[in-house]
PDB file of N, CA and C in Angstrom:
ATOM      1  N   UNK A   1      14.062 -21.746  -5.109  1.00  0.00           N
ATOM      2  CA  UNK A   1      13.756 -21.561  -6.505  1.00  0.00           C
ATOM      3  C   UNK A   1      14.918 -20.838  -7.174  1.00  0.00           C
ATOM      4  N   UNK A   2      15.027 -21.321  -8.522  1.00  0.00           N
ATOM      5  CA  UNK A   2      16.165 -20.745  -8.588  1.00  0.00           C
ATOM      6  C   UNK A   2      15.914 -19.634  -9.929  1.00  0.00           C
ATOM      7  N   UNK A   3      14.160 -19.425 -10.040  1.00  0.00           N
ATOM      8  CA  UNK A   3      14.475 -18.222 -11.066  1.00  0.00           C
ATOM      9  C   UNK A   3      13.152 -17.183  -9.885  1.00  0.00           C
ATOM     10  N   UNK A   4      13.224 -16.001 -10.029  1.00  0.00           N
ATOM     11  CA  UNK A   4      12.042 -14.783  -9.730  1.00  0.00           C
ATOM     12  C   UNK A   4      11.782 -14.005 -10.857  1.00  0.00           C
ATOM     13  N   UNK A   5      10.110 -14.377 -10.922  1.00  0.00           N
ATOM     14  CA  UNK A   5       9.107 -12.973 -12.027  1.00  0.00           C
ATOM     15  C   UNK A   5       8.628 -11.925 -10.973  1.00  0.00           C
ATOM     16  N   UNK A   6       8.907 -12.066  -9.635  1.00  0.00           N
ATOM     17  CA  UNK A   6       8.296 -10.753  -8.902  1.00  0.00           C
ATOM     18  C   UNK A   6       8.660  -9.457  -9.076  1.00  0.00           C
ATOM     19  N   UNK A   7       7.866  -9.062 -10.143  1.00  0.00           N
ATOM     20  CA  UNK A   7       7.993  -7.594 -10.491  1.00  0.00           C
ATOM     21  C   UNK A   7       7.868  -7.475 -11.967  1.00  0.00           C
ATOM     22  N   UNK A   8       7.334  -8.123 -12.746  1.00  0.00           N
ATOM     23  CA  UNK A   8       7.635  -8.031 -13.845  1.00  0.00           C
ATOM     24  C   UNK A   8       6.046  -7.955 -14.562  1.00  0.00           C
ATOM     25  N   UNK A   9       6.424  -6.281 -14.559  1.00  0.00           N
ATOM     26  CA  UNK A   9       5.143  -6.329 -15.707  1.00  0.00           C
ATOM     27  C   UNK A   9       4.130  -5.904 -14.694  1.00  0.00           C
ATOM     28  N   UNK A  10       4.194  -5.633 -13.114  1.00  0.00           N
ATOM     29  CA  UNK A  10       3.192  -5.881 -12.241  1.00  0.00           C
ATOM     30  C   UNK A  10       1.974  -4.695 -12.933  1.00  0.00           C
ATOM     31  N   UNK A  11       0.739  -5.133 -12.819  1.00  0.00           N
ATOM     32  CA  UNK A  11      -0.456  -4.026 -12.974  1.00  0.00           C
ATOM     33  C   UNK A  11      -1.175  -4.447 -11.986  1.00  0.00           C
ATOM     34  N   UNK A  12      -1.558  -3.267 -11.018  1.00  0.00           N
ATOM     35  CA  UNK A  12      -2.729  -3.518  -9.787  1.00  0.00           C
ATOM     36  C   UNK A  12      -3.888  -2.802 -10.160  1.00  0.00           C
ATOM     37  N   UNK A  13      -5.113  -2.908 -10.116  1.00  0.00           N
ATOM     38  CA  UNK A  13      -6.242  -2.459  -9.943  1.00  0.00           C
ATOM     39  C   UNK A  13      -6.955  -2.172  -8.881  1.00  0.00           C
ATOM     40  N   UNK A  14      -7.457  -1.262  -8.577  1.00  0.00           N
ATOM     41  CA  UNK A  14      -8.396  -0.865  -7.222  1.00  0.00           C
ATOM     42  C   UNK A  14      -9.669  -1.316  -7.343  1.00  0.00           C
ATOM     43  N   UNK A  15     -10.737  -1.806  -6.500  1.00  0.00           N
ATOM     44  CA  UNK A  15     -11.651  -2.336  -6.726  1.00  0.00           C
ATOM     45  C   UNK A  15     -12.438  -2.493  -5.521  1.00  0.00           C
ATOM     46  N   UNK A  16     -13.569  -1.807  -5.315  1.00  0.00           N
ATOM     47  CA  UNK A  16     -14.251  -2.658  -4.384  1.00  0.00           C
ATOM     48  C   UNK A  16     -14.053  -4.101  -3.701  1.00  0.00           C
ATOM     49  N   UNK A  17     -14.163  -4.126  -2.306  1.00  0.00           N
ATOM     50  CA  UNK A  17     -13.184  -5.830  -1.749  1.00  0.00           C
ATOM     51  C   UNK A  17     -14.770  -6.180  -0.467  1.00  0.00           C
ATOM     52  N   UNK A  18     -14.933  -7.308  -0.956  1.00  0.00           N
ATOM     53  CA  UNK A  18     -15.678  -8.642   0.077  1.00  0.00           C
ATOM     54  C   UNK A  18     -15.374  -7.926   1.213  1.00  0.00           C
ATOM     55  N   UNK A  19     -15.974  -7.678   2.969  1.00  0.00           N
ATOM     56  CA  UNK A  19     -15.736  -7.715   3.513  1.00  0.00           C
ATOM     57  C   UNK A  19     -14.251  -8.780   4.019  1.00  0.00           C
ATOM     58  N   UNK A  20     -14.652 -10.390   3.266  1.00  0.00           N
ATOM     59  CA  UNK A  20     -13.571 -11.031   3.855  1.00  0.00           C
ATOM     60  C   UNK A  20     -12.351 -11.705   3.091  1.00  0.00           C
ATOM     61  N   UNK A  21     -11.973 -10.454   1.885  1.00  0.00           N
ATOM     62  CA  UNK A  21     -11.213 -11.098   1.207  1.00  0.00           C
ATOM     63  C   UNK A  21      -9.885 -10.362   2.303  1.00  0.00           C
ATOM     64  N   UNK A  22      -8.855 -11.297   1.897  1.00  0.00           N
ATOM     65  CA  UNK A  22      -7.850 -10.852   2.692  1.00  0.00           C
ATOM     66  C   UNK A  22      -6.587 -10.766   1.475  1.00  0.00           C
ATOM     67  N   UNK A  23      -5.541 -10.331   2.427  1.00  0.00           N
ATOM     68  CA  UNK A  23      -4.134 -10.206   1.186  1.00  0.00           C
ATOM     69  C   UNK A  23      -3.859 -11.620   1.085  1.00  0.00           C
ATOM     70  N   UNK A  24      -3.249 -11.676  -0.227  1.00  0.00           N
ATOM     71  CA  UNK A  24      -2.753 -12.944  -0.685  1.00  0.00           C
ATOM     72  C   UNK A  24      -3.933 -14.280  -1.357  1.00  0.00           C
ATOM     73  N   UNK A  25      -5.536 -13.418  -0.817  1.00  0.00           N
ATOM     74  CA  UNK A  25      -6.330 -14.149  -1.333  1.00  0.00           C
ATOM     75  C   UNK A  25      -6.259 -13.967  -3.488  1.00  0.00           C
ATOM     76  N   UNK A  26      -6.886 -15.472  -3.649  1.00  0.00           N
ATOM     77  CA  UNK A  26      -7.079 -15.494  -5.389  1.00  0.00           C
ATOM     78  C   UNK A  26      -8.484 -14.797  -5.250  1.00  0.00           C
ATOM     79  N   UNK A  27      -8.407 -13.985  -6.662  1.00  0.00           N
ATOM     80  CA  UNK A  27      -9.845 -13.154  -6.855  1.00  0.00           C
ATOM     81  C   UNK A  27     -10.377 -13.388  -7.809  1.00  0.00           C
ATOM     82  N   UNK A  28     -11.725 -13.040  -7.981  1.00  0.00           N
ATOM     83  CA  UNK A  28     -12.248 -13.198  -8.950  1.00  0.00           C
ATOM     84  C   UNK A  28     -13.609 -11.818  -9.034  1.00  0.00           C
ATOM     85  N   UNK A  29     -14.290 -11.489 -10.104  1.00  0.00           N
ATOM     86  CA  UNK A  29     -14.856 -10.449 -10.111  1.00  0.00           C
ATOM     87  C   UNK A  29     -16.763 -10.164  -9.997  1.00  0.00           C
ATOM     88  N   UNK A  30     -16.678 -10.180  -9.152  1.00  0.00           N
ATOM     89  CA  UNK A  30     -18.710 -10.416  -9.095  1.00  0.00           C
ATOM     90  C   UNK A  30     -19.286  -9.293 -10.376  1.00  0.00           C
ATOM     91  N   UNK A  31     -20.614  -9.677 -10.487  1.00  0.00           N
ATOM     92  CA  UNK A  31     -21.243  -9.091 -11.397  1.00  0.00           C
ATOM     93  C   UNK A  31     -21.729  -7.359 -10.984  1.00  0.00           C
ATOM     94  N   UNK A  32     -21.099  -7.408  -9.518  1.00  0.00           N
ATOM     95  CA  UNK A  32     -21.323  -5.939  -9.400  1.00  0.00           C
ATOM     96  C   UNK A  32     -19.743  -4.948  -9.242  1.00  0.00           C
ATOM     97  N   UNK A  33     -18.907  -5.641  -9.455  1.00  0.00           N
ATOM     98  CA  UNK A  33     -17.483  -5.222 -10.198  1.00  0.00           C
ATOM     99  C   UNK A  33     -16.790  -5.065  -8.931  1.00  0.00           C
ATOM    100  N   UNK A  34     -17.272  -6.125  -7.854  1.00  0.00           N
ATOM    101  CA  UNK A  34     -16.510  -6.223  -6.638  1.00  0.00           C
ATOM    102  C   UNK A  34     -15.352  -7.214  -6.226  1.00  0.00           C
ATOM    103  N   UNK A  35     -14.591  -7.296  -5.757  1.00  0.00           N
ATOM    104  CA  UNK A  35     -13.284  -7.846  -5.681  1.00  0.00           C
ATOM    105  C   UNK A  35     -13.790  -9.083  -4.622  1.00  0.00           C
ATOM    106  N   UNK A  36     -13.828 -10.207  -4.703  1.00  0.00           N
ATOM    107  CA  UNK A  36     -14.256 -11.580  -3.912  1.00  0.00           C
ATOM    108  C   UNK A  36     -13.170 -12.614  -4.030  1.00  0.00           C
ATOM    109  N   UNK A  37     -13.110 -13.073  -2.854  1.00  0.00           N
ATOM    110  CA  UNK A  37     -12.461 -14.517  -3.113  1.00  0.00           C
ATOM    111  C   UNK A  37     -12.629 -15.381  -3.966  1.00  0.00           C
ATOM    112  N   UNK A  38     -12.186 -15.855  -5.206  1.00  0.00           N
ATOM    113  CA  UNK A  38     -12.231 -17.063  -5.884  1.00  0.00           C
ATOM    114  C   UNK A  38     -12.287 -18.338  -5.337  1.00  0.00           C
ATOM    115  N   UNK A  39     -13.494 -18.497  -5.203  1.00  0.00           N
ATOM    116  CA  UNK A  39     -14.009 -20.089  -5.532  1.00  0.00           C
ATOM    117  C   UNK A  39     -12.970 -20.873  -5.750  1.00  0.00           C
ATOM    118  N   UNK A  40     -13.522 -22.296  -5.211  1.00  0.00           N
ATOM    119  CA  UNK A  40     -12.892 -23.402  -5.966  1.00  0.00           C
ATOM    120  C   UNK A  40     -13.666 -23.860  -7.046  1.00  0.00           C
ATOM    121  N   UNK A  41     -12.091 -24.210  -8.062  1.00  0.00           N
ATOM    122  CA  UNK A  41     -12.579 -24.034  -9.235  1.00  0.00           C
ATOM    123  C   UNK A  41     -12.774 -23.436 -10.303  1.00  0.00           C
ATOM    124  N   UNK A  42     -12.361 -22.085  -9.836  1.00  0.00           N
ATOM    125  CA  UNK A  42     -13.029 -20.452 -10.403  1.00  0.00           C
ATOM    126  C   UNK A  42     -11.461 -20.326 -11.172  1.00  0.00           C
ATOM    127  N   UNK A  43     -11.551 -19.697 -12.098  1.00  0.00           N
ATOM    128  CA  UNK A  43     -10.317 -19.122 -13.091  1.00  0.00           C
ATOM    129  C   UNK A  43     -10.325 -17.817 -12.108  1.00  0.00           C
ATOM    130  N   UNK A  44      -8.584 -17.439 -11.723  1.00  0.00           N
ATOM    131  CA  UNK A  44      -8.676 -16.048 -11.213  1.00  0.00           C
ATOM    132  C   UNK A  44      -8.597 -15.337 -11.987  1.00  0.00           C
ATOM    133  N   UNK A  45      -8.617 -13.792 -11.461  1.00  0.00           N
ATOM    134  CA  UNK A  45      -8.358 -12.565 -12.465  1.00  0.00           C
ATOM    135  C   UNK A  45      -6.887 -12.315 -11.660  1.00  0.00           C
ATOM    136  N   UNK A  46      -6.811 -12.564 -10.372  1.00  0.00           N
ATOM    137  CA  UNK A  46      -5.977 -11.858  -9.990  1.00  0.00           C
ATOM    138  C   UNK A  46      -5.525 -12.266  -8.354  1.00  0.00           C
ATOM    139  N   UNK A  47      -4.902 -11.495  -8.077  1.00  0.00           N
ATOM    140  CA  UNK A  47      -4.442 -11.615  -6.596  1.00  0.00           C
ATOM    141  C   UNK A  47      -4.637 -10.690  -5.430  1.00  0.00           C
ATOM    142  N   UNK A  48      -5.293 -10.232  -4.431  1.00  0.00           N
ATOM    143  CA  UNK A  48      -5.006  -9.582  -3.329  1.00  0.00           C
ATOM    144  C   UNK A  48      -3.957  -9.293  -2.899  1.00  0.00           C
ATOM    145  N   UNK A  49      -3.428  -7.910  -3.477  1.00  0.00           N
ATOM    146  CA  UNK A  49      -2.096  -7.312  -2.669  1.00  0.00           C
ATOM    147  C   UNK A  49      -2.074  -6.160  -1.791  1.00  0.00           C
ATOM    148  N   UNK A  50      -3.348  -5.581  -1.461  1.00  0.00           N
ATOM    149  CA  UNK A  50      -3.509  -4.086  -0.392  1.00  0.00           C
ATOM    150  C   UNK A  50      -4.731  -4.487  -0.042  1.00  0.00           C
ATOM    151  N   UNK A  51      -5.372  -4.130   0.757  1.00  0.00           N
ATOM    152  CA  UNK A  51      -6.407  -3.671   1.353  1.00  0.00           C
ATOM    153  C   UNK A  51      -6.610  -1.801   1.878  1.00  0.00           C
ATOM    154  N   UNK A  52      -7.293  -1.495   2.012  1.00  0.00           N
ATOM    155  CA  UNK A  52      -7.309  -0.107   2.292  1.00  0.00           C
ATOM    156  C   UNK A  52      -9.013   0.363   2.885  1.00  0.00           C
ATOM    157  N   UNK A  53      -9.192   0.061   3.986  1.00  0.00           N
ATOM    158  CA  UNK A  53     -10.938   0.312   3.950  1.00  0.00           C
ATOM    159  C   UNK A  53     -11.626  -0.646   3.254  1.00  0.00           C
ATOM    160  N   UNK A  54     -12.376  -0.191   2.302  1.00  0.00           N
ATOM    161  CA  UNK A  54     -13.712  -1.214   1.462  1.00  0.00           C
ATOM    162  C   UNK A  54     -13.079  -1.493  -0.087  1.00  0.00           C
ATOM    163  N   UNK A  55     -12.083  -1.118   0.033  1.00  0.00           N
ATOM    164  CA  UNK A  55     -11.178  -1.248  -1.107  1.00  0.00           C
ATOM    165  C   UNK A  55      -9.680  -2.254  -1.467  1.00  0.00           C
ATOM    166  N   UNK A  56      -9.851  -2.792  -2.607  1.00  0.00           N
ATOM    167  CA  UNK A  56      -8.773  -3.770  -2.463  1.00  0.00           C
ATOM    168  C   UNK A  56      -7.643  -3.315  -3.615  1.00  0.00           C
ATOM    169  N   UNK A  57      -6.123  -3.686  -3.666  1.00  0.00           N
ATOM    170  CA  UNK A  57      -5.453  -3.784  -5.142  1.00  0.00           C
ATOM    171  C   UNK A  57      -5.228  -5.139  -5.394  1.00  0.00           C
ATOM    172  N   UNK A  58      -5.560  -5.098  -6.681  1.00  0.00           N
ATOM    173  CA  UNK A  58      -5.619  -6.773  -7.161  1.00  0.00           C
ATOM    174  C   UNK A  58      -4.998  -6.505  -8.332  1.00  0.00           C
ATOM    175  N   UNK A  59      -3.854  -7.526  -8.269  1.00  0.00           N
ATOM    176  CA  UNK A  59      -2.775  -7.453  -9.270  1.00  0.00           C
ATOM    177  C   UNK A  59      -3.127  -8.197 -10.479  1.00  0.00           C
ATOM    178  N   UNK A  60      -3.219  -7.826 -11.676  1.00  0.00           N
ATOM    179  CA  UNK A  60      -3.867  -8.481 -12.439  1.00  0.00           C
ATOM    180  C   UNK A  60      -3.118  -9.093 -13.445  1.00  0.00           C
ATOM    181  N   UNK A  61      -2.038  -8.482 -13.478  1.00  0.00           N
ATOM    182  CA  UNK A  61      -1.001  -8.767 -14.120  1.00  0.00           C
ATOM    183  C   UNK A  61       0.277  -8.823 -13.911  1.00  0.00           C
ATOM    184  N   UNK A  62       1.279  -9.455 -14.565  1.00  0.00           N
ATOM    185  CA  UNK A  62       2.695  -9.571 -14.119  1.00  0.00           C
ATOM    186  C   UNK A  62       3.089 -10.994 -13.252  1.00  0.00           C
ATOM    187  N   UNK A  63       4.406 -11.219 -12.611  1.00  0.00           N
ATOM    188  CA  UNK A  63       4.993 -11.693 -11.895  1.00  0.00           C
ATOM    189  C   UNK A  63       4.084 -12.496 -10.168  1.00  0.00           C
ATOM    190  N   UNK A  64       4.109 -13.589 -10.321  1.00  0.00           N
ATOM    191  CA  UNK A  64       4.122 -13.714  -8.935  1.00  0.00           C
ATOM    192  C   UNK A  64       3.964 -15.066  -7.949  1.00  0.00           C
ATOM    193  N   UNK A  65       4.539 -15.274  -7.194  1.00  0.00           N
ATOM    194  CA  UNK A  65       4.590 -16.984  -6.626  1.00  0.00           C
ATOM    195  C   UNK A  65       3.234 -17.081  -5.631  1.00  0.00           C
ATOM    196  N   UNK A  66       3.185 -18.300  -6.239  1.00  0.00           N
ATOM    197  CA  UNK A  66       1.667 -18.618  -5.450  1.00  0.00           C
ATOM    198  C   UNK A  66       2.002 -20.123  -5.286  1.00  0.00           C
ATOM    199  N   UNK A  67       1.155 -20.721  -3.409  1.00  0.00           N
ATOM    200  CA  UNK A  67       1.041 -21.486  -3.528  1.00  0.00           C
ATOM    201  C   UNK A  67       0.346 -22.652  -4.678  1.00  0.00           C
ATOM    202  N   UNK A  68       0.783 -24.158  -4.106  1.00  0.00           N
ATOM    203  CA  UNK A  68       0.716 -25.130  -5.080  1.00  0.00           C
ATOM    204  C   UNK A  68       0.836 -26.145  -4.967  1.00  0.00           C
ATOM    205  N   UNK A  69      -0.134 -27.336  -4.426  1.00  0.00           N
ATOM    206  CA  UNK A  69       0.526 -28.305  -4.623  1.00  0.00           C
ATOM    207  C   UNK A  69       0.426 -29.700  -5.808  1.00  0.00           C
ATOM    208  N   UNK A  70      -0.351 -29.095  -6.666  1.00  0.00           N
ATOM    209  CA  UNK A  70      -0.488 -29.749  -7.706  1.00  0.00           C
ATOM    210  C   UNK A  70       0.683 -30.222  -8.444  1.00  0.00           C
ATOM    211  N   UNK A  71       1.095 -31.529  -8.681  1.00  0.00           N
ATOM    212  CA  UNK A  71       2.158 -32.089  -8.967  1.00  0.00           C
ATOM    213  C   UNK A  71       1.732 -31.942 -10.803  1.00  0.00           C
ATOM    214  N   UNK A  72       0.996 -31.890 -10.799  1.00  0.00           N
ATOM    215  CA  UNK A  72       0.642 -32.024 -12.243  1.00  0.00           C
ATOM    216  C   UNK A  72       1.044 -30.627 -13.076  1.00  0.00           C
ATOM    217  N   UNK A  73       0.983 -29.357 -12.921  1.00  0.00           N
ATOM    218  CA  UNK A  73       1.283 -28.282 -12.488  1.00  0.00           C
ATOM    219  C   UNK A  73       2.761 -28.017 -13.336  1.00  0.00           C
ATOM    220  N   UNK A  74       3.136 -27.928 -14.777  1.00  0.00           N
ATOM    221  CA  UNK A  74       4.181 -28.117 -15.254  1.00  0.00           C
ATOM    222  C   UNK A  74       4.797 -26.428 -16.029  1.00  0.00           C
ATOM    223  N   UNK A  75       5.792 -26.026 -15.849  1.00  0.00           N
ATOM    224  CA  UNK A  75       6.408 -24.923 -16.933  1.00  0.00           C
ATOM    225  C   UNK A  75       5.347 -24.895 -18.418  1.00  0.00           C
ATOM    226  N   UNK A  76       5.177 -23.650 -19.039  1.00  0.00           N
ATOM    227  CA  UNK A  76       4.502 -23.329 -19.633  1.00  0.00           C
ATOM    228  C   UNK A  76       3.258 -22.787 -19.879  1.00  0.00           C
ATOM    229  N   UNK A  77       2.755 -22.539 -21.019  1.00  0.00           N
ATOM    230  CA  UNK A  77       1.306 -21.708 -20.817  1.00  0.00           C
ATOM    231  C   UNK A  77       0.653 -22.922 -20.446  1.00  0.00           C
ATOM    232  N   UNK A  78      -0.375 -22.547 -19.234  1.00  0.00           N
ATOM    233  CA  UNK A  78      -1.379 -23.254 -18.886  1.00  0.00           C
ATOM    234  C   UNK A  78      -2.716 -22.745 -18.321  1.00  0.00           C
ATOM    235  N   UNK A  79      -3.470 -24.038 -18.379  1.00  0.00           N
ATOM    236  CA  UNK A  79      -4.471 -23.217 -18.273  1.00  0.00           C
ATOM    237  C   UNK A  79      -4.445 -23.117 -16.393  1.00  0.00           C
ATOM    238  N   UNK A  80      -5.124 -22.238 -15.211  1.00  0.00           N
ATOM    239  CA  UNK A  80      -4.707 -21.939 -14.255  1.00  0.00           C
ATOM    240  C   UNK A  80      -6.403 -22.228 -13.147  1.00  0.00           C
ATOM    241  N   UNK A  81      -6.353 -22.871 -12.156  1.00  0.00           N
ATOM    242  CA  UNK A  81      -7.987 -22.641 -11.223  1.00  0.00           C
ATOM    243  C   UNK A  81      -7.348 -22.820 -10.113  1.00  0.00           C
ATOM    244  N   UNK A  82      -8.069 -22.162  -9.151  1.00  0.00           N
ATOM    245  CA  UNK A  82      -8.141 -22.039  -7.657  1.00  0.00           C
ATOM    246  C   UNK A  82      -8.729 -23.622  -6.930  1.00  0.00           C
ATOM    247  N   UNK A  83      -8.019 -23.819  -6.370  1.00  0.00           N
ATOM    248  CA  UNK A  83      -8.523 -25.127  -5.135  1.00  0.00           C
ATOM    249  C   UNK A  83      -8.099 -24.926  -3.821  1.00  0.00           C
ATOM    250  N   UNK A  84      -8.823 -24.789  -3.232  1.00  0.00           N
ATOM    251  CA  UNK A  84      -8.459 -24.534  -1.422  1.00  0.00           C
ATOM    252  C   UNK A  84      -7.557 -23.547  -1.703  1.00  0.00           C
ATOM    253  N   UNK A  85      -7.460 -22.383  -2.251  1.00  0.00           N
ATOM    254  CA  UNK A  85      -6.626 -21.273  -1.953  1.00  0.00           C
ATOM    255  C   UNK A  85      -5.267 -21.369  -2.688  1.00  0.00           C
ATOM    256  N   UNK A  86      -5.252 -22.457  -3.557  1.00  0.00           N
ATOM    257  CA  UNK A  86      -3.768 -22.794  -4.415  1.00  0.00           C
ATOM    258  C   UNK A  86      -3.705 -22.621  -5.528  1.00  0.00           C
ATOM    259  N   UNK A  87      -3.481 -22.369  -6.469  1.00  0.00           N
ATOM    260  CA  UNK A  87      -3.173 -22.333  -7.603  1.00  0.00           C
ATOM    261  C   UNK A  87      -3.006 -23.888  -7.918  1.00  0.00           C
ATOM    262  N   UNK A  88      -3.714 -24.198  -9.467  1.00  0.00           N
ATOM    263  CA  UNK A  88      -3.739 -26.150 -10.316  1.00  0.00           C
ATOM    264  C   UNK A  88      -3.603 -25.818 -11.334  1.00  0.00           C
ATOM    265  N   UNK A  89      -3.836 -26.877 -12.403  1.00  0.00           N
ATOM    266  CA  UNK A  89      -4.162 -26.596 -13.812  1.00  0.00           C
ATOM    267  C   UNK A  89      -5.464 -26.808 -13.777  1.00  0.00           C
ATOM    268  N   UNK A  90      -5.686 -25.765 -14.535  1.00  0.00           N
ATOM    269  CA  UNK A  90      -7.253 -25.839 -15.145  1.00  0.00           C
ATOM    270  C   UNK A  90      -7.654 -26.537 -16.039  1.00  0.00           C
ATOM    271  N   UNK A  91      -8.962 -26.527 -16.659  1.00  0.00           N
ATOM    272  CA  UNK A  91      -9.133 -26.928 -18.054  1.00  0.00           C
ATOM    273  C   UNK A  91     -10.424 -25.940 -18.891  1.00  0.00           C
ATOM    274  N   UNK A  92     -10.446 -24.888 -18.045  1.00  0.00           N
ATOM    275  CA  UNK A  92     -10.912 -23.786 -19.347  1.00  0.00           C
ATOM    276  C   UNK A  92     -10.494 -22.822 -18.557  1.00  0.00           C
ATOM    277  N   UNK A  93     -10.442 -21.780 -19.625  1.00  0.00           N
ATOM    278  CA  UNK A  93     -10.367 -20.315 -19.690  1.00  0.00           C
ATOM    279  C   UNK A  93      -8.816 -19.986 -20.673  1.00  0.00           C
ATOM    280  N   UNK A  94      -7.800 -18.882 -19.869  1.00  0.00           N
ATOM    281  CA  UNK A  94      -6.922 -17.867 -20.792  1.00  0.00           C
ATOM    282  C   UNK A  94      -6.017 -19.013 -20.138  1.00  0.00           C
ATOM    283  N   UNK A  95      -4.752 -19.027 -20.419  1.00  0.00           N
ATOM    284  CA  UNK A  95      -3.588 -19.518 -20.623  1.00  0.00           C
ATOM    285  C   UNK A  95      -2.645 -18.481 -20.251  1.00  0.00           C
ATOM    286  N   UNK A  96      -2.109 -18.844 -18.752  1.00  0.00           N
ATOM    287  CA  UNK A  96      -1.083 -17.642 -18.095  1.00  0.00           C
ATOM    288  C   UNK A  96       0.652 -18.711 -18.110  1.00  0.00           C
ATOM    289  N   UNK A  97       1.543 -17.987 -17.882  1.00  0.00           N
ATOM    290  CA  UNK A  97       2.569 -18.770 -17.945  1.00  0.00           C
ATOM    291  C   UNK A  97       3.311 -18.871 -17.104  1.00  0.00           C
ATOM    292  N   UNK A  98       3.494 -20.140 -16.665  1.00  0.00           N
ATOM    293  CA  UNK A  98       4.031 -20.878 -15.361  1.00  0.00           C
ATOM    294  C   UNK A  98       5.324 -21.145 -15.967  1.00  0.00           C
ATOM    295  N   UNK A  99       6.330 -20.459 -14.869  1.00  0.00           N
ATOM    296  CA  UNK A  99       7.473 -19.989 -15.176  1.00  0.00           C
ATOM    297  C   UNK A  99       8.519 -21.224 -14.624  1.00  0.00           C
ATOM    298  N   UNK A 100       7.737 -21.962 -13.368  1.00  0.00           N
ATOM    299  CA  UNK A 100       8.225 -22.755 -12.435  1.00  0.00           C
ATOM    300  C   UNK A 100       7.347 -23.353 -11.544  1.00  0.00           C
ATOM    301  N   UNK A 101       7.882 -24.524 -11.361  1.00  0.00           N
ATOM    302  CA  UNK A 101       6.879 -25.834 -10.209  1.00  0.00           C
ATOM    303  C   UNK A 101       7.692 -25.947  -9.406  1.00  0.00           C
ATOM    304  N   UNK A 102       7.887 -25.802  -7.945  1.00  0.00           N
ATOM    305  CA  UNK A 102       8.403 -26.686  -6.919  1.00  0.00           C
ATOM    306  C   UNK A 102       7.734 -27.494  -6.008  1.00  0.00           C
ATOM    307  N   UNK A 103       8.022 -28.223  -6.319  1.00  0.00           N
ATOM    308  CA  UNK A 103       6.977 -29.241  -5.825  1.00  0.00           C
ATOM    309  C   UNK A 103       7.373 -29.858  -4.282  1.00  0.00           C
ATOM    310  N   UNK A 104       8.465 -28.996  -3.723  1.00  0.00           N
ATOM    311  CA  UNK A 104       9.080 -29.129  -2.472  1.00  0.00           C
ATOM    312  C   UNK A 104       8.709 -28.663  -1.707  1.00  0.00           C
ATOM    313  N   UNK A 105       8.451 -27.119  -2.229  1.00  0.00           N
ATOM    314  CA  UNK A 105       8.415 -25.675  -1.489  1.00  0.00           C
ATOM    315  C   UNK A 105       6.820 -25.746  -1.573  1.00  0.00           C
ATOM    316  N   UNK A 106       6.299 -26.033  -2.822  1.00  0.00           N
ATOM    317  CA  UNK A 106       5.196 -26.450  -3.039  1.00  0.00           C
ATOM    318  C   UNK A 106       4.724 -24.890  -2.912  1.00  0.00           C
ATOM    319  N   UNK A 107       5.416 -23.835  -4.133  1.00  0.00           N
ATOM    320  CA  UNK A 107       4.985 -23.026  -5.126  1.00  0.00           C
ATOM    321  C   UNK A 107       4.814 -22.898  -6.745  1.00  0.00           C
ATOM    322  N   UNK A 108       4.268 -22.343  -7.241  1.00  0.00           N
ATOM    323  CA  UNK A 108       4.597 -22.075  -8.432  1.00  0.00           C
ATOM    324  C   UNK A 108       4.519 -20.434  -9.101  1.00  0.00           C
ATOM    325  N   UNK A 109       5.787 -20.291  -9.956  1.00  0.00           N
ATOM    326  CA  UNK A 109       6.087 -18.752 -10.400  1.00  0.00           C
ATOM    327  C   UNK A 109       5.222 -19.024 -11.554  1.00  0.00           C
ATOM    328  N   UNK A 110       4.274 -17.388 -11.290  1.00  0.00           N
ATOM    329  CA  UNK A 110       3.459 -17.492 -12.621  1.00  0.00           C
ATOM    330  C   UNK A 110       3.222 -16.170 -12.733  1.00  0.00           C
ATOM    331  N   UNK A 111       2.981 -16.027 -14.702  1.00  0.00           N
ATOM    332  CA  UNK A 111       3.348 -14.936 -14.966  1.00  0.00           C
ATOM    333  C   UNK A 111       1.467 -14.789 -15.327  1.00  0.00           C
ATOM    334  N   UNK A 112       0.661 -13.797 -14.714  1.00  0.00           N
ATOM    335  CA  UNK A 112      -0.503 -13.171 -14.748  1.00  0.00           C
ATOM    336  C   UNK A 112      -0.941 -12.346 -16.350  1.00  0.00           C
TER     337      UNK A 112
END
């Protein structure tokens, strides 16, 4: 790739974590304000970057490459959903901005 957002802007949150969310998992937020794996399908909030005990940091904002293999998947604000653990385009929710597609490496830089 020939550009990096890792680091830009990063904001983590602490949060109660799923027994089985792990790092690098997409998150999303249960109705009891606990940190879970995102669904397929599910708009994330965020990303799994610590674990610590019963506690997770989930980056909610800023910089960061996530798998991808959605070819469809283009530069610009888009809309963003979880499938098997990858980052696609969506078709509802907020509009985050996809900085970059490689469709080789089969990531995409996106800004949270």
């Amino acid at each position: 790739m020939k550009t990096s957002v890792i680091g830009i802007g990063e904001t983590v949150i602490t949060l109660p974590a799923e027994e089985t969310l792990a790092l690098g998992d997409f998150v999303t937020i249960n109705d009891g304000g606990t940190a879970v794996k995102a669904a397929n399908d599910a708009e994330p909030v965020g990303v799994c970057v610590s674990l610590n005990g019963a506690y997770a940091g989930i980056q909610v904002k800023g910089g960061l490459r996530a798998p991808c293999t959605d070819s469809t998947l283009k530069p610009g604000y888009q809309l963003l959903k979880v499938s098997d653990g990858k980052i696609c385009k969506g078709t509802t929710g907020t509009p985050h901005l996809v900085v970059s597609v490689d469709t080789t490496l089969q990531i995409a830089e996106v800004i949270l």
